[in-house]
Protein backbone atom coordinates (compact mmCIF):
# COMPACT_ATOMS: atom_id res chain seq x y z
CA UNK A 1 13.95 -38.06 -128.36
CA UNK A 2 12.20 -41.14 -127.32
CA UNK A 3 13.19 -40.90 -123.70
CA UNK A 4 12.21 -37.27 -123.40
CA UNK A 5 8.23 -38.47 -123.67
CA UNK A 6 8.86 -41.59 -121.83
CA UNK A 7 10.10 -39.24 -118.95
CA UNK A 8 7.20 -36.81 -119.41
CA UNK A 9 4.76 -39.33 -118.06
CA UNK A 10 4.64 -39.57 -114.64
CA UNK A 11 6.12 -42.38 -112.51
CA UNK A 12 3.98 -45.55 -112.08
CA UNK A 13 0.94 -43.60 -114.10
CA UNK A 14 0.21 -46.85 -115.82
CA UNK A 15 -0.23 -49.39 -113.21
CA UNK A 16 -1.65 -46.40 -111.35
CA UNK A 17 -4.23 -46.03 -113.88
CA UNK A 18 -5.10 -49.62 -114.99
CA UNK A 19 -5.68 -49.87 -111.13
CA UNK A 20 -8.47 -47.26 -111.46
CA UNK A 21 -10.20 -48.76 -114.09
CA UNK A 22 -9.93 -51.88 -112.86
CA UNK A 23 -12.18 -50.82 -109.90
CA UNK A 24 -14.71 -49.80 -111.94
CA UNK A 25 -15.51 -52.09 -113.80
CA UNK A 26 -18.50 -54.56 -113.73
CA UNK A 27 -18.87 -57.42 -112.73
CA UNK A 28 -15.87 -56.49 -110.37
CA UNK A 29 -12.71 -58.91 -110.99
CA UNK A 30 -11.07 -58.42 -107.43
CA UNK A 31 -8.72 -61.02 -108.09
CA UNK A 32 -7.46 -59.47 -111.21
CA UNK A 33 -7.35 -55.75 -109.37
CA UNK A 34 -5.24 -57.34 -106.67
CA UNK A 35 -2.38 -58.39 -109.63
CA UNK A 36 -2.62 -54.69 -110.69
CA UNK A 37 -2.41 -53.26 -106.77
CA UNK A 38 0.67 -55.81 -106.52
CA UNK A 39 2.29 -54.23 -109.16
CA UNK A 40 1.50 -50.61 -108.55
CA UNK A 41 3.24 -51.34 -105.54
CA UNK A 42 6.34 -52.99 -106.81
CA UNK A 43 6.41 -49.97 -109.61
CA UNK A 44 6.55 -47.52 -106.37
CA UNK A 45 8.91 -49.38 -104.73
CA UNK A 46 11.27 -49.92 -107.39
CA UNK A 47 11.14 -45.98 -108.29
CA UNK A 48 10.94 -44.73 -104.54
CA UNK A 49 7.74 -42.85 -105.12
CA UNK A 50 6.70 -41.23 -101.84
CA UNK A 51 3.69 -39.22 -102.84
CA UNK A 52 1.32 -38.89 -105.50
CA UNK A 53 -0.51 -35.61 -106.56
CA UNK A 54 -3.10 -34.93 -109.30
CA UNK A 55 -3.01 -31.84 -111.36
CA UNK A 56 -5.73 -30.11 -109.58
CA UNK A 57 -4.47 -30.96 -106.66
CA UNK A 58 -3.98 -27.70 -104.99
CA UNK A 59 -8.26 -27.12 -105.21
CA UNK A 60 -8.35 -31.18 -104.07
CA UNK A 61 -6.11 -30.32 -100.87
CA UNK A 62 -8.15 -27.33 -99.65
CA UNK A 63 -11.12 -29.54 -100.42
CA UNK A 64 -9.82 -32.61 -98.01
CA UNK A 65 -8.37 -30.00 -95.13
CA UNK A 66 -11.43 -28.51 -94.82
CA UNK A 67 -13.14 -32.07 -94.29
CA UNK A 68 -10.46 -33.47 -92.14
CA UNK A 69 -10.36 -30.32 -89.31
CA UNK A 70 -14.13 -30.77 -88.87
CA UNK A 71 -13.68 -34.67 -88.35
């Protein structure tokens, strides 16, 4: 049962997030935020992510391809 709801969260969503929230914080700590982008990136190497996606990402997409055909 345990490693049902360990799979249910999505791949690398922890480093992913701590990542976030690292950036917003204040004063900003770029040195720590630099150990969490290090290890975002070994979490999506290790799992061979190739793509992330957000739940609303479908509204998001239409959003950005609107932006990027007028650039």
């Amino acid at each position: 049962m345990e490693k049902e709801s360990a799979e249910a969260e999505p791949v690398c969503a922890q480093e992913a997030l701590e990542l976030l929230n690292c950036v917003t914080q204040s004063p900003f700590d770029q040195e720590k935020c630099l150990r969490l982008l290090h290890s975002l990136r070994d979490c999506v190497l290790n799992k061979k992510v190739k793509k992330f996606s957000l739940d609303n990402q479908d509204h998001y997409q239409q959003d950005t391809d609107s932006v990027t055909k007028k650039n």
